[in-house]
PDB file of N, CA and C in Angstrom:
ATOM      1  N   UNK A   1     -72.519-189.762  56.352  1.00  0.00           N
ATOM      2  CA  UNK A   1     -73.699-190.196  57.073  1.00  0.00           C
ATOM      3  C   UNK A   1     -74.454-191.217  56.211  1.00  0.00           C
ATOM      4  N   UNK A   2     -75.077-192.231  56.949  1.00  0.00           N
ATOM      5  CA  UNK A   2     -75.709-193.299  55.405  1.00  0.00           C
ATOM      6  C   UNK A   2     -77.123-193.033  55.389  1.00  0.00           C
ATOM      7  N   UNK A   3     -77.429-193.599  54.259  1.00  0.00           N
ATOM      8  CA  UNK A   3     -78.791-193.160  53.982  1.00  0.00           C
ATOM      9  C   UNK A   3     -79.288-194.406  54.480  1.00  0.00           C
ATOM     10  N   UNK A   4     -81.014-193.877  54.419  1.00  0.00           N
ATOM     11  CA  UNK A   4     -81.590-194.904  54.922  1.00  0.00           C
ATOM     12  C   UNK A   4     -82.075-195.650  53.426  1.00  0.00           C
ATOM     13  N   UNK A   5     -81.903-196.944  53.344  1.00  0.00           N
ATOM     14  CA  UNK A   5     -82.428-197.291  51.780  1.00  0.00           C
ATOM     15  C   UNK A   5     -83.740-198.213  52.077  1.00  0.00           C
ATOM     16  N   UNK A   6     -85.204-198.133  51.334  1.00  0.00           N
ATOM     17  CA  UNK A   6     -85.944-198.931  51.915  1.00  0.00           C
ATOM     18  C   UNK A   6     -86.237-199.900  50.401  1.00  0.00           C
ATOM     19  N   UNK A   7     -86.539-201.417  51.059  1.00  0.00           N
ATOM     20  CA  UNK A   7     -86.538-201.952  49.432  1.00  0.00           C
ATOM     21  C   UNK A   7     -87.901-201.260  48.969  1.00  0.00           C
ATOM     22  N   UNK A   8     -88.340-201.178  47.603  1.00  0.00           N
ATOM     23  CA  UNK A   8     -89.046-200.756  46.890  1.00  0.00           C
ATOM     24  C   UNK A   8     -87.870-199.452  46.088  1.00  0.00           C
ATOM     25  N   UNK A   9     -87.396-198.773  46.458  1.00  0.00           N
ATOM     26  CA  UNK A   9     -86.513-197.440  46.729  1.00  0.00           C
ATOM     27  C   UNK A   9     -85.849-197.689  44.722  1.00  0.00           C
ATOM     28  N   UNK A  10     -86.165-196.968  44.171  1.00  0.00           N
ATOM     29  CA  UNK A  10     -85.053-197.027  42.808  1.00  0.00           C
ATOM     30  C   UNK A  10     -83.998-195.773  43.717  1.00  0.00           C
ATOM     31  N   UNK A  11     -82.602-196.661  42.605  1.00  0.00           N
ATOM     32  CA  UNK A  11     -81.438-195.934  42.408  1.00  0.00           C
ATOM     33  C   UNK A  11     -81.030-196.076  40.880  1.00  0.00           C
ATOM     34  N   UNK A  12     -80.131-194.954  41.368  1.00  0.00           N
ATOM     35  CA  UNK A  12     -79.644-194.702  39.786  1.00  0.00           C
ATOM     36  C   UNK A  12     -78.455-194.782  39.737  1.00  0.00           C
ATOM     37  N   UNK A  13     -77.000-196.392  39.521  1.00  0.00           N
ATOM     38  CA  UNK A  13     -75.937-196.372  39.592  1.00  0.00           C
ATOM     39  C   UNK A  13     -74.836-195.514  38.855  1.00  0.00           C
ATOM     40  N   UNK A  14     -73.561-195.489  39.236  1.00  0.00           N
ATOM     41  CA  UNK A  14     -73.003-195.097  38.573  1.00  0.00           C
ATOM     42  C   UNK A  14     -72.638-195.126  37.135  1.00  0.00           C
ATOM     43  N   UNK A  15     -72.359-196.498  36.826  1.00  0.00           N
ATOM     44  CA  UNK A  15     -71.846-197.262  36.102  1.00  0.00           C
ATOM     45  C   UNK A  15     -73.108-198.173  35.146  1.00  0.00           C
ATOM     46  N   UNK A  16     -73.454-197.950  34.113  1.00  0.00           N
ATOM     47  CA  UNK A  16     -74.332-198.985  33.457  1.00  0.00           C
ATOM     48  C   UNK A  16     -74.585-200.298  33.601  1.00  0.00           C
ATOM     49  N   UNK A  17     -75.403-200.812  33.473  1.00  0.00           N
ATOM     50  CA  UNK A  17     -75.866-202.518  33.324  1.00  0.00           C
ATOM     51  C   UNK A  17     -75.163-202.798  31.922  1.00  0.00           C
ATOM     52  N   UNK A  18     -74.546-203.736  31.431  1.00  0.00           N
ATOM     53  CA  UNK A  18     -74.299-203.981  29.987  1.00  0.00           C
ATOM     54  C   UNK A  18     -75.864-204.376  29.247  1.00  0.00           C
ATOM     55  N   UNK A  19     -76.883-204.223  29.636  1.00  0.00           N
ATOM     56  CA  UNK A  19     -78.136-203.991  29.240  1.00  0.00           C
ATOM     57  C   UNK A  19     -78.072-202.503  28.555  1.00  0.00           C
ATOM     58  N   UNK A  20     -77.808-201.299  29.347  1.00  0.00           N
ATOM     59  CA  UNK A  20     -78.277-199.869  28.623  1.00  0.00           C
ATOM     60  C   UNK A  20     -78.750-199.427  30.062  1.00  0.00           C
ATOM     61  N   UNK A  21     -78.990-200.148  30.818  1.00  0.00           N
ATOM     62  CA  UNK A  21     -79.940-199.365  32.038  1.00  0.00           C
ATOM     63  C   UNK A  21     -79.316-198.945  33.126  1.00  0.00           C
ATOM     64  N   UNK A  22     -79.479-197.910  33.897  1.00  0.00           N
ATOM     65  CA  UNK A  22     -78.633-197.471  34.916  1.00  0.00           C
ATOM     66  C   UNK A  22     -79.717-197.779  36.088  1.00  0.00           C
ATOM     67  N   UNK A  23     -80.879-197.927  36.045  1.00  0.00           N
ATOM     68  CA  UNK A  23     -82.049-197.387  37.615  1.00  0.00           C
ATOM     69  C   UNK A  23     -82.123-198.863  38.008  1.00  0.00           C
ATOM     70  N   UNK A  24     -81.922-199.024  39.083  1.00  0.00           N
ATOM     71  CA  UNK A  24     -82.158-200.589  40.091  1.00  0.00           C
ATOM     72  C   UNK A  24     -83.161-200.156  40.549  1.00  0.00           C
ATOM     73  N   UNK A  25     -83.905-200.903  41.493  1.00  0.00           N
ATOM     74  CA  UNK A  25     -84.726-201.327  42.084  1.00  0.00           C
ATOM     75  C   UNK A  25     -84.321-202.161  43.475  1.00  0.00           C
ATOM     76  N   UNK A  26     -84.229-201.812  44.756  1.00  0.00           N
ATOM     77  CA  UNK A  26     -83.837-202.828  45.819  1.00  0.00           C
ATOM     78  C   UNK A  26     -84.799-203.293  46.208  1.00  0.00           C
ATOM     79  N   UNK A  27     -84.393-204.847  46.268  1.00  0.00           N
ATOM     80  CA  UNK A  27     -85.148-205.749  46.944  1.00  0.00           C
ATOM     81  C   UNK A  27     -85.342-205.889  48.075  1.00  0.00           C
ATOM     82  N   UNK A  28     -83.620-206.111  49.088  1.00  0.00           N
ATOM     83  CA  UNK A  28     -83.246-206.546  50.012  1.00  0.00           C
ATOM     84  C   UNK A  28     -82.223-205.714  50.677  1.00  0.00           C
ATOM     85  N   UNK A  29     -82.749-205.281  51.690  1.00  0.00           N
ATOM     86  CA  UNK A  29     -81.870-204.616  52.677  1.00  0.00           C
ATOM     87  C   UNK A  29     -81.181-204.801  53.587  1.00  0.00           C
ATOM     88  N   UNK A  30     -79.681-204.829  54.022  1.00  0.00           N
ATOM     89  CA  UNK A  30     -79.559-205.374  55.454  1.00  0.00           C
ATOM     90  C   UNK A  30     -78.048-205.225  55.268  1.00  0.00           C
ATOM     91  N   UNK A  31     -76.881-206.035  55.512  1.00  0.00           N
ATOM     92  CA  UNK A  31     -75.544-206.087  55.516  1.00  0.00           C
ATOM     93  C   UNK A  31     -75.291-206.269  53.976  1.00  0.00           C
ATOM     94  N   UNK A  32     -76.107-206.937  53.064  1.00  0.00           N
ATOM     95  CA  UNK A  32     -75.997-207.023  51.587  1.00  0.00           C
ATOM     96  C   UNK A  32     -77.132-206.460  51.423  1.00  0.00           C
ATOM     97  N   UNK A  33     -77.226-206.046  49.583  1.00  0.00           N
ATOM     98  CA  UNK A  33     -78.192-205.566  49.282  1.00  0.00           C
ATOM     99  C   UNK A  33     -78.369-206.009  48.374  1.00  0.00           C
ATOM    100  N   UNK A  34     -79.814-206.375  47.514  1.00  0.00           N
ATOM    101  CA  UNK A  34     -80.021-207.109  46.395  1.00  0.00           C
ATOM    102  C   UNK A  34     -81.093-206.092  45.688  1.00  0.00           C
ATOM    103  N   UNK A  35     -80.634-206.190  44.570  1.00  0.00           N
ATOM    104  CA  UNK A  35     -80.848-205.146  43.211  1.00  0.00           C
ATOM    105  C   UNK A  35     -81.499-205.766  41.749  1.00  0.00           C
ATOM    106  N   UNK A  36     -82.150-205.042  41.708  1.00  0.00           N
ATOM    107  CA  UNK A  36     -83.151-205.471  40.427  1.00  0.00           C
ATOM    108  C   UNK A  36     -82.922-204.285  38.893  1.00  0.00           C
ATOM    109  N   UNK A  37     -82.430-204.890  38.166  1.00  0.00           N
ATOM    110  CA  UNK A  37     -82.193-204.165  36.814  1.00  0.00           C
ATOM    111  C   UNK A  37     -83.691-203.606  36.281  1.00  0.00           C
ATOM    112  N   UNK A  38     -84.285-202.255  36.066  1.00  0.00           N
ATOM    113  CA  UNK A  38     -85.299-201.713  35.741  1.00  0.00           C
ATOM    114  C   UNK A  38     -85.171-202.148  34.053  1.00  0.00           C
ATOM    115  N   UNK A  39     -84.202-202.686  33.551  1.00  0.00           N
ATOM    116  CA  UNK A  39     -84.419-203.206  32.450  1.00  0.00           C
ATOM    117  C   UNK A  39     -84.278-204.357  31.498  1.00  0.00           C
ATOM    118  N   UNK A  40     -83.375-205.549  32.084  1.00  0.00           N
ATOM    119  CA  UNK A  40     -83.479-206.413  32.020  1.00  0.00           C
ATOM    120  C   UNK A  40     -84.017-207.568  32.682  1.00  0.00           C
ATOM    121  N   UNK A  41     -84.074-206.966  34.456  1.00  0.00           N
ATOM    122  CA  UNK A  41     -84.544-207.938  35.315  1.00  0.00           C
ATOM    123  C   UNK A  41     -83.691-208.893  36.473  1.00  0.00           C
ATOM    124  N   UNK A  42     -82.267-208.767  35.851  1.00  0.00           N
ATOM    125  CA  UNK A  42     -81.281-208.870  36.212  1.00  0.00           C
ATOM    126  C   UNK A  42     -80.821-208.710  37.757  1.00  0.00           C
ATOM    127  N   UNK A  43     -80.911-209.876  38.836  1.00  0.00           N
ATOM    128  CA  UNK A  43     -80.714-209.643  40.318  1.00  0.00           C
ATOM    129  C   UNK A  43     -79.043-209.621  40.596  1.00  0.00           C
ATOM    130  N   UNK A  44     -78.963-208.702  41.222  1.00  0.00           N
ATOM    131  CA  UNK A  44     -77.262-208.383  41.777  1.00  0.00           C
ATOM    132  C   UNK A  44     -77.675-208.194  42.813  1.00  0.00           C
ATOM    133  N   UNK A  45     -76.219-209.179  43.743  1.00  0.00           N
ATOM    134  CA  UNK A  45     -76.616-208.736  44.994  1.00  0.00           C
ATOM    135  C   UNK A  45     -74.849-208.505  45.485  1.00  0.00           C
ATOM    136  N   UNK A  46     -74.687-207.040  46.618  1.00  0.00           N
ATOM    137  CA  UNK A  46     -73.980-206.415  46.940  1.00  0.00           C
ATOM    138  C   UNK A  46     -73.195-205.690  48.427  1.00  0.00           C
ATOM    139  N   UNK A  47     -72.211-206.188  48.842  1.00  0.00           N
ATOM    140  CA  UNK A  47     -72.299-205.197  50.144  1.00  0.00           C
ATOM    141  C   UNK A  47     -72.678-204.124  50.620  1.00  0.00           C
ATOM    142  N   UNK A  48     -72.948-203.733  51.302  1.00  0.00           N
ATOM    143  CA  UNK A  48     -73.519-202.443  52.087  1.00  0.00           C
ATOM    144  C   UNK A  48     -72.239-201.232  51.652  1.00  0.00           C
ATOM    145  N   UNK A  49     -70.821-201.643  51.877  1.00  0.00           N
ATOM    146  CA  UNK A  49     -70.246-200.730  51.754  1.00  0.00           C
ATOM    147  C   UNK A  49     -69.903-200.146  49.835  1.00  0.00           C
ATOM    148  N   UNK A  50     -69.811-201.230  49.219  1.00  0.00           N
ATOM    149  CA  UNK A  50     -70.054-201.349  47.863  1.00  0.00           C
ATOM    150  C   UNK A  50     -70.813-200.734  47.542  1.00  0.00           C
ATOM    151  N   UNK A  51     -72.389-200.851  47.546  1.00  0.00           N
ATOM    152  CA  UNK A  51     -73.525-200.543  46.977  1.00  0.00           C
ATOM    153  C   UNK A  51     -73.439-199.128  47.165  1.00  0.00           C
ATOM    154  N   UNK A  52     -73.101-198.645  48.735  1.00  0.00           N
ATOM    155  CA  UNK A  52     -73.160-197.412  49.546  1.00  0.00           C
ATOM    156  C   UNK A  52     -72.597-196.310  48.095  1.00  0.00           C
ATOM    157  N   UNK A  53     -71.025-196.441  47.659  1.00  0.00           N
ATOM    158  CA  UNK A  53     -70.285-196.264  46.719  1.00  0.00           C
ATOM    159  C   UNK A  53     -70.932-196.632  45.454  1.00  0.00           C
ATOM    160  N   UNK A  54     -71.456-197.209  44.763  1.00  0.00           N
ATOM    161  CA  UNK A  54     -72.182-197.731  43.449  1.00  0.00           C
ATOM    162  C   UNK A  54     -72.945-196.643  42.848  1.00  0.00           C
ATOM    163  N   UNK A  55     -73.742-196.016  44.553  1.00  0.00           N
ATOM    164  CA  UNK A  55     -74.955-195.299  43.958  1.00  0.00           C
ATOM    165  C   UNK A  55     -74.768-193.837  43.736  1.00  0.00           C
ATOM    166  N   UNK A  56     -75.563-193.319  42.816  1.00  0.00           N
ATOM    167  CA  UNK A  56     -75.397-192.208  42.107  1.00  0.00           C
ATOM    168  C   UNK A  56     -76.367-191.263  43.134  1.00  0.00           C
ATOM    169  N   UNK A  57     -77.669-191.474  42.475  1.00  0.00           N
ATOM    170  CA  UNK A  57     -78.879-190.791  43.262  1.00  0.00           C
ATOM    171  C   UNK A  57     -79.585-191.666  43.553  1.00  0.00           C
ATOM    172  N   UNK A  58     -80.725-191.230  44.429  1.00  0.00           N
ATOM    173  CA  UNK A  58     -81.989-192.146  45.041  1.00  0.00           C
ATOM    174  C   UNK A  58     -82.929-191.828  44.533  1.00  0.00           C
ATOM    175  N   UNK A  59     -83.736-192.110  44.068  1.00  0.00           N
ATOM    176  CA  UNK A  59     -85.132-191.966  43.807  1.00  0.00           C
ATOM    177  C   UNK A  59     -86.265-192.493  44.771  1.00  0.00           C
ATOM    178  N   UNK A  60     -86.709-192.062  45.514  1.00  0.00           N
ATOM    179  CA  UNK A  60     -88.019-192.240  46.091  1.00  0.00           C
ATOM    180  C   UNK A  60     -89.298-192.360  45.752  1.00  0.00           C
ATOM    181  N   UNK A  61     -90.287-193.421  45.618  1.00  0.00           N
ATOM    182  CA  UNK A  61     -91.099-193.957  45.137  1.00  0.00           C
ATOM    183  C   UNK A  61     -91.901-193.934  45.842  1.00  0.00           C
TER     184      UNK A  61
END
């Protein structure tokens, strides 16, 4: 079932930033999704079905 993701929303990926940081920040929601590094600043942007898979937990803000 998918979640609903709203931008503002931290996640916590699977896989590290080569920064040290795991928690994004979404910007942009929709068929791609665009992601903000909570520690470098760093914008990635990602498919829906990708990202869906990427993410670990949600954090709600």
């Amino acid at each position: 079932m998918p979640t609903d993701y709203k931008v503002g929303d931290l996640v916590r990926f699977r896989k590290k930033h080569p920064c040290g940081e795991d928690i994004w920040e979404i910007t942009r929601v929709g068929m791609d999704f665009k992601a903000k590094c909570t520690g470098c600043g760093r914008m990635i942007m990602l498919p829906r079905k990708k990202f869906e898979k990427a993410v670990k937990e949600r954090k709600n803000c």
